[in-house]
C-alpha atoms as a PDB file:
ATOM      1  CA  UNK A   1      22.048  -1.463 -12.678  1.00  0.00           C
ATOM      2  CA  UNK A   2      22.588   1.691 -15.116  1.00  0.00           C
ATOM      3  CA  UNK A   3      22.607  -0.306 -18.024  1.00  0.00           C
ATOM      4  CA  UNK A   4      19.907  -2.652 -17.365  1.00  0.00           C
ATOM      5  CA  UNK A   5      17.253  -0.007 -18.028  1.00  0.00           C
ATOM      6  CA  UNK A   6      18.985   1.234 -21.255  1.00  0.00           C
ATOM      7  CA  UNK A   7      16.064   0.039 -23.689  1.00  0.00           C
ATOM      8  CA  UNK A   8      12.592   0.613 -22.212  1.00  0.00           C
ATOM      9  CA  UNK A   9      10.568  -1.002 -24.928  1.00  0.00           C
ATOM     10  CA  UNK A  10      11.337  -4.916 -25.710  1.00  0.00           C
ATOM     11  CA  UNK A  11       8.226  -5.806 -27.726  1.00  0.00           C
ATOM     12  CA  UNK A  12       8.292  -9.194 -25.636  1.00  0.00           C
ATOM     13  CA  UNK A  13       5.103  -7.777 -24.166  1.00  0.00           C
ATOM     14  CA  UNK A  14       3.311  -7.602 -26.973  1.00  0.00           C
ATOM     15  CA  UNK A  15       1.497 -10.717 -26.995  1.00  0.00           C
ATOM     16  CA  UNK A  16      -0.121 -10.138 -23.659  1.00  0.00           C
ATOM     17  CA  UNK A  17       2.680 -12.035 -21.422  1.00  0.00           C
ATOM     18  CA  UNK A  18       5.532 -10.549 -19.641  1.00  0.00           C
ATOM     19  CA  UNK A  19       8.853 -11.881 -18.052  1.00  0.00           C
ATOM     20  CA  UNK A  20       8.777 -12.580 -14.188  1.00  0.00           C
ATOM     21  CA  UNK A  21      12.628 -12.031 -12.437  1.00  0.00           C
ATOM     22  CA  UNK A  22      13.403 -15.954 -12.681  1.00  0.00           C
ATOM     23  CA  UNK A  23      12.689 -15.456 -16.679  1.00  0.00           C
ATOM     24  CA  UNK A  24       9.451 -17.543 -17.056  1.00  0.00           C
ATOM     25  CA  UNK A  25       6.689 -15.707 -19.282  1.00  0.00           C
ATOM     26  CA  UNK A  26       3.506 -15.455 -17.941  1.00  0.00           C
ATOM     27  CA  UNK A  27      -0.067 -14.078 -18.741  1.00  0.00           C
ATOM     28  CA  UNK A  28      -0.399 -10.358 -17.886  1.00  0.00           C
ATOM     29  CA  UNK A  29      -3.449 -11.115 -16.327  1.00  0.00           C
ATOM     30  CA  UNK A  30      -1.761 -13.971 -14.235  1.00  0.00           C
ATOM     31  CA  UNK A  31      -2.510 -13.247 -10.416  1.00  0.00           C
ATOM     32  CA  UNK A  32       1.005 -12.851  -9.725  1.00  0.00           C
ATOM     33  CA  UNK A  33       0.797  -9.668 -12.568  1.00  0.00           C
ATOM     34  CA  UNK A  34      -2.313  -8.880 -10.817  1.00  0.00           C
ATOM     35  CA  UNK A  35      -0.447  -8.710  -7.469  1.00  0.00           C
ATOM     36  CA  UNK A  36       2.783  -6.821  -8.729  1.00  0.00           C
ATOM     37  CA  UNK A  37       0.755  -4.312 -10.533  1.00  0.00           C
ATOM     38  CA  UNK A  38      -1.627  -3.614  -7.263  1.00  0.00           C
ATOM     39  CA  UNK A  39       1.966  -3.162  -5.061  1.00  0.00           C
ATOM     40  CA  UNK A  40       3.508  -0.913  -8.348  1.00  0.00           C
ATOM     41  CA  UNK A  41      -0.147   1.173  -7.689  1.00  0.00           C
ATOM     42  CA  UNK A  42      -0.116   1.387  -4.335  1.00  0.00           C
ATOM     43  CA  UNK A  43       3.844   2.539  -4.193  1.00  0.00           C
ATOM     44  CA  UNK A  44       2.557   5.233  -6.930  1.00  0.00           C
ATOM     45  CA  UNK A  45      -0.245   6.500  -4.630  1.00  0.00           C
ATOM     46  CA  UNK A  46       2.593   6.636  -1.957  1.00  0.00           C
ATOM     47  CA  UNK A  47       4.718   8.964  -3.706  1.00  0.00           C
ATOM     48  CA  UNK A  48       2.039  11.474  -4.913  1.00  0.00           C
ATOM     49  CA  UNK A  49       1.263  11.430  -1.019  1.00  0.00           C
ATOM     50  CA  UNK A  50       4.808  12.201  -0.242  1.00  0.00           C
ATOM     51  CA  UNK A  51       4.567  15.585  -2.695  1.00  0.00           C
ATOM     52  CA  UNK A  52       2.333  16.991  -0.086  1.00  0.00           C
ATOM     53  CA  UNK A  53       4.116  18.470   2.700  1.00  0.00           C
ATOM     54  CA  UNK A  54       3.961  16.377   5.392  1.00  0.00           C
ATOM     55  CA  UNK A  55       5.610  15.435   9.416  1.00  0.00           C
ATOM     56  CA  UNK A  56       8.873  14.545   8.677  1.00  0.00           C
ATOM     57  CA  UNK A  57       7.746  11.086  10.829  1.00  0.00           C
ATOM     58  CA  UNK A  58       5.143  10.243   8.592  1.00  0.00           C
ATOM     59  CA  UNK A  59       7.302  11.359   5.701  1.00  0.00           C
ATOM     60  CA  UNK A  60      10.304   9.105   7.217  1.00  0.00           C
ATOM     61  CA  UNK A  61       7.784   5.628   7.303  1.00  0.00           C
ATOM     62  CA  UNK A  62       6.448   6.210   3.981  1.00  0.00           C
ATOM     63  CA  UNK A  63       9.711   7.059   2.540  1.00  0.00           C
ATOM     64  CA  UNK A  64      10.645   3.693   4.051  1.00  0.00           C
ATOM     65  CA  UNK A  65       7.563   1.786   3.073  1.00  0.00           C
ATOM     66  CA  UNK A  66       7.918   2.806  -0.725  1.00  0.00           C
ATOM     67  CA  UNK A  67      11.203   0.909  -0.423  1.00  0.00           C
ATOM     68  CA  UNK A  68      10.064  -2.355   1.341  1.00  0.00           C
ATOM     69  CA  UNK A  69       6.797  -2.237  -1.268  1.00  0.00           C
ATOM     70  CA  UNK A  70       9.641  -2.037  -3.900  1.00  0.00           C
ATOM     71  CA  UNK A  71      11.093  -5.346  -2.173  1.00  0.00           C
ATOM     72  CA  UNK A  72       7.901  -6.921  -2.357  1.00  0.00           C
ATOM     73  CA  UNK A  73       7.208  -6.527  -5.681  1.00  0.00           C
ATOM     74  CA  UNK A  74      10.322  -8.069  -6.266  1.00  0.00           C
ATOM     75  CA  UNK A  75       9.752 -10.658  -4.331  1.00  0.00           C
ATOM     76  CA  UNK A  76       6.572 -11.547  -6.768  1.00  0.00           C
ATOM     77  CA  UNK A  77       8.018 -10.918  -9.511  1.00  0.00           C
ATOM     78  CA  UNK A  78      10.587 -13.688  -8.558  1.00  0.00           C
ATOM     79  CA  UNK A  79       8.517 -16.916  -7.354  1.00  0.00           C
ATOM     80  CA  UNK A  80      10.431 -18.389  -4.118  1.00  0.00           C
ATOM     81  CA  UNK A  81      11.984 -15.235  -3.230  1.00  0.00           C
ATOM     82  CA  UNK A  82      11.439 -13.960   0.385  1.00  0.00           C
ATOM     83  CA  UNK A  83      12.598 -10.138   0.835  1.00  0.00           C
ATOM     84  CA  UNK A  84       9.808  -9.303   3.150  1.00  0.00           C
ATOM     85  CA  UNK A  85       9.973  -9.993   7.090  1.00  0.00           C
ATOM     86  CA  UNK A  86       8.186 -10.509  10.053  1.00  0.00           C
ATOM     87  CA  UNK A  87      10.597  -7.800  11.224  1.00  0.00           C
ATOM     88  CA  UNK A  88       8.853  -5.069   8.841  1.00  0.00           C
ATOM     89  CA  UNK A  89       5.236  -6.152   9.807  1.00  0.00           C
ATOM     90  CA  UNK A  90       6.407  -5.765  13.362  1.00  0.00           C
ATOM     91  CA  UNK A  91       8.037  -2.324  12.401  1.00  0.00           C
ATOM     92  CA  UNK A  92       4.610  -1.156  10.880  1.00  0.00           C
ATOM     93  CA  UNK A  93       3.161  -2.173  13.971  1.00  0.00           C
ATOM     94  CA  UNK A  94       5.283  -0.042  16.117  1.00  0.00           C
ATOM     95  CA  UNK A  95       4.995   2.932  13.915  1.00  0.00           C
ATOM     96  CA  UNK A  96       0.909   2.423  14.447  1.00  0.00           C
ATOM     97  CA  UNK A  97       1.437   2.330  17.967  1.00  0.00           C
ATOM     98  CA  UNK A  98       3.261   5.702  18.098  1.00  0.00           C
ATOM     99  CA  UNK A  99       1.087   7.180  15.739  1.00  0.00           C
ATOM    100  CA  UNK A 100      -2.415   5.744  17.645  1.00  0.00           C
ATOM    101  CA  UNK A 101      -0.786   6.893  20.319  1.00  0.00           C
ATOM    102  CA  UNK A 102      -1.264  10.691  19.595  1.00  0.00           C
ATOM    103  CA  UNK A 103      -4.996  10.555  18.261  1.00  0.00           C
ATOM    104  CA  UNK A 104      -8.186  10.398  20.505  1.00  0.00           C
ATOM    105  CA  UNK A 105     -10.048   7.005  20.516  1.00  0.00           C
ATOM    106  CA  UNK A 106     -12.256   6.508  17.358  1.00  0.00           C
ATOM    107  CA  UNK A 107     -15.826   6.805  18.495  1.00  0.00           C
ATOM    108  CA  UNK A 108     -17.306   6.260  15.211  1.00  0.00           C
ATOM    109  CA  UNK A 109     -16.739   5.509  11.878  1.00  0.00           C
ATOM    110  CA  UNK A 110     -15.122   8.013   9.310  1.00  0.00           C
ATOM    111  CA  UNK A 111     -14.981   8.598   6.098  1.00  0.00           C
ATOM    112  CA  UNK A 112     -12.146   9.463   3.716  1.00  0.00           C
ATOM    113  CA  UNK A 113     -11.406  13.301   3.840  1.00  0.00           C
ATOM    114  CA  UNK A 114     -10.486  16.145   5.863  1.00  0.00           C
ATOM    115  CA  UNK A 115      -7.330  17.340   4.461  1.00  0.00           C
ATOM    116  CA  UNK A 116      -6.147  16.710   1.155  1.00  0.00           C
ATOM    117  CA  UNK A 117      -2.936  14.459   2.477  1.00  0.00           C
ATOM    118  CA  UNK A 118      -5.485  12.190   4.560  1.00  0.00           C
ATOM    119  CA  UNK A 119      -7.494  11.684   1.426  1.00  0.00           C
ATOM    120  CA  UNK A 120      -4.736  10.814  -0.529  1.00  0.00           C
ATOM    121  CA  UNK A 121      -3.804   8.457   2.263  1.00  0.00           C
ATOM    122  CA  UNK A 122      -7.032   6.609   1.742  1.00  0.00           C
ATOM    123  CA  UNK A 123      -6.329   5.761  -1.441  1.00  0.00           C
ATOM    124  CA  UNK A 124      -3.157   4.672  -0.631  1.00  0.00           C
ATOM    125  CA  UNK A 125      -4.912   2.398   1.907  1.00  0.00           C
ATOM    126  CA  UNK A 126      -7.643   1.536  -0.114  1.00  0.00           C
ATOM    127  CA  UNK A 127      -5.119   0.097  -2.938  1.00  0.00           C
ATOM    128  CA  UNK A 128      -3.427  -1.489   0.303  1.00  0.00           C
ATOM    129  CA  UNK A 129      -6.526  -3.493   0.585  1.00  0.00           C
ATOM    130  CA  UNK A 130      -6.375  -4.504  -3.020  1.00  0.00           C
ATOM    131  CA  UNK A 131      -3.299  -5.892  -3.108  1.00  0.00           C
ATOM    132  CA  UNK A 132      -3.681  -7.577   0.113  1.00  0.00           C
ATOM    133  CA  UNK A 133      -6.385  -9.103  -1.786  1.00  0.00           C
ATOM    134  CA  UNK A 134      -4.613 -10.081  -5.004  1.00  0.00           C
ATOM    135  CA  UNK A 135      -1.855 -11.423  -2.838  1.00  0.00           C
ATOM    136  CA  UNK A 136      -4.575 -13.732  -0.925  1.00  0.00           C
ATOM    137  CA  UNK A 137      -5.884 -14.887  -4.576  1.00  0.00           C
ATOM    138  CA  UNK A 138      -2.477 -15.598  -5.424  1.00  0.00           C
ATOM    139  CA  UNK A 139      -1.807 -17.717  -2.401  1.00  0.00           C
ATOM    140  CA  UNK A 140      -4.622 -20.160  -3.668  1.00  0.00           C
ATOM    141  CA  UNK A 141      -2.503 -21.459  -6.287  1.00  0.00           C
ATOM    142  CA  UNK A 142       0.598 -20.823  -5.504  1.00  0.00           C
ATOM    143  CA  UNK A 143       3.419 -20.637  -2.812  1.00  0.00           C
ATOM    144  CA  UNK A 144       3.812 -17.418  -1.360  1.00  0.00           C
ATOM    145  CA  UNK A 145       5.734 -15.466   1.623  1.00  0.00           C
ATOM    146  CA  UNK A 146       3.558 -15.179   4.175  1.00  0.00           C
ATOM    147  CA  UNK A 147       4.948 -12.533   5.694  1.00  0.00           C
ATOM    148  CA  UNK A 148       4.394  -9.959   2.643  1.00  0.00           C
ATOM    149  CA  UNK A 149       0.001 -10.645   3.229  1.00  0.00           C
ATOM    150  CA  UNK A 150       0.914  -9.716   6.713  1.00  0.00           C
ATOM    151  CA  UNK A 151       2.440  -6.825   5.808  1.00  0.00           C
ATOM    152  CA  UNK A 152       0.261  -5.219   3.374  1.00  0.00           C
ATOM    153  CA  UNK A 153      -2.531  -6.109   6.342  1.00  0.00           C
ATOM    154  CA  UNK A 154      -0.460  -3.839   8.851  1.00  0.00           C
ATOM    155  CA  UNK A 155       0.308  -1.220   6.000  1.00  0.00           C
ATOM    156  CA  UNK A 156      -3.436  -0.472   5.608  1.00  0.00           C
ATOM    157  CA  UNK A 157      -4.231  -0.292   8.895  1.00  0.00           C
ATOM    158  CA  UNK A 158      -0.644   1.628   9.460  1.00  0.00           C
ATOM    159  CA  UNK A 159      -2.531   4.084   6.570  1.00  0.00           C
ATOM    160  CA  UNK A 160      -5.386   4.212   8.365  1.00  0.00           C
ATOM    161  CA  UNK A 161      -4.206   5.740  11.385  1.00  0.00           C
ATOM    162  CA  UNK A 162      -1.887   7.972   8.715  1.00  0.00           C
ATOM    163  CA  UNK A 163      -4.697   9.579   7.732  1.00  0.00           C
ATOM    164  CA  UNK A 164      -6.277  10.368  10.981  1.00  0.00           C
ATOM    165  CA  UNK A 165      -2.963  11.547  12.011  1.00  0.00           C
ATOM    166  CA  UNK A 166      -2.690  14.116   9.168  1.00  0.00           C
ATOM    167  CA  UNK A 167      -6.270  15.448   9.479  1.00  0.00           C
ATOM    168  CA  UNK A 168      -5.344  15.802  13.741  1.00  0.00           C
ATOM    169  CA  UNK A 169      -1.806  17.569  12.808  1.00  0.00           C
ATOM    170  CA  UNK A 170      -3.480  20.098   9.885  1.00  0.00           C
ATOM    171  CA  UNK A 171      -6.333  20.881  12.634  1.00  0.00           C
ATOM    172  CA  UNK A 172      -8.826  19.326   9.622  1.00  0.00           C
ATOM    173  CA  UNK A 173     -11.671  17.657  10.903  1.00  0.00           C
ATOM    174  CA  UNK A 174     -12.359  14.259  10.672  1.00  0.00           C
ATOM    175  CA  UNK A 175     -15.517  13.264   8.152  1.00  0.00           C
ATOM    176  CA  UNK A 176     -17.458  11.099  10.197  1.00  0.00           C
ATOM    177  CA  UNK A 177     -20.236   8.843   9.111  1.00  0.00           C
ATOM    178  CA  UNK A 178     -23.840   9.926   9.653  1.00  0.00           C
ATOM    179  CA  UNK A 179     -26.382   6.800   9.522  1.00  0.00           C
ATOM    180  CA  UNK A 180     -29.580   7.665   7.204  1.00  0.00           C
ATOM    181  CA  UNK A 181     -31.960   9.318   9.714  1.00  0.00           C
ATOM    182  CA  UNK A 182     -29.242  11.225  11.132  1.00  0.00           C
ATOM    183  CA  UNK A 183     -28.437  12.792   7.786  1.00  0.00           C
ATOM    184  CA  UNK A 184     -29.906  15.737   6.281  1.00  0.00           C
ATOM    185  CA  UNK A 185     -33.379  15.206   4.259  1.00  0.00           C
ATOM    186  CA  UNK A 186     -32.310  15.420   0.290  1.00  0.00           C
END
């Protein structure tokens, strides 16, 4: 690998397309692109989350998470390829379950906020959603793994709960939704 990433500029790119792992060209506005690009985002959002000082259990599953999203968007980037399990939905699934486990039953809705980690967690879920999305458009025209929509469906919710779980472990209130009459007159 150290001398695969010697030259970072090709040129290759420069008529809008760009090489997929199996070395066909496509569009950069193919949906596959699309779909790598919303994964690449939502890993980025991941690690400025993981500069914030955080539970070393949370830190632990996103640490982790980064690295399966970094199998995923290989597995795009190479049609066919199936890195992503039902094994690391189901591990996303038990992580929820310990980390619901902790927090008080939701009551109503909330809003993104509280502490500065649990908003930067909603991002992170709220480019989880994305991709899900791209990765559902994707699926209309083409053959995909399965498994990686699941997973990016239990990452967001995994998120989710992330962020509720930093806001209860800073002591930072949760920002919950007020319906129109119950808000203050502008």
């Amino acid at each position: 690998m150290g001398n695969r990433l010697s030259k970072i500029y090709t040129r290759t790119g420069d008529d809008g397309s760009t090489g997929l792992g199996n070395g066909t060209r496509v569009s950069k506005s193919h949906a596959r692109v699309e779909a790598m690009g919303d994964v690449d985002e939502l890993n980025c959002a991941l690690g400025v989350l993981l500069t914030e000082t955080l539970p070393e259990s949370i830190s632990e599953i996103l640490t982790r998470v980064q690295h399966e999203l970094f199998e995923l968007g290989g597995e795009l980037s190479i049609p066919g390829s199936n890195f992503i399990t039902a094994d690391d939905a189901k591990q996303l699934e038990n992580d929820l379950d310990t980390l619901n486990s902790m927090l008080p039953p939701l009551k109503e809705f909330i809003l993104p906020g509280g502490s500065k980690s649990s908003a930067l967690c909603h991002i992170a879920r709220a480019i989880c959603r994305r991709a899900e999305r791209r990765l559902v458009t994707l699926s209309v025209g083409e053959e995909i793994n399965v498994h990686g929509r699941t997973y990016l469906n239990r990452l967001s919710d995994l998120l989710f709960v992330c962020a509720r779980a930093l806001n209860a472990l800073t002591d930072s209130p949760e920002v919950l939704w007020k319906p129109r009459d119950h808000r203050p007159a502008r």
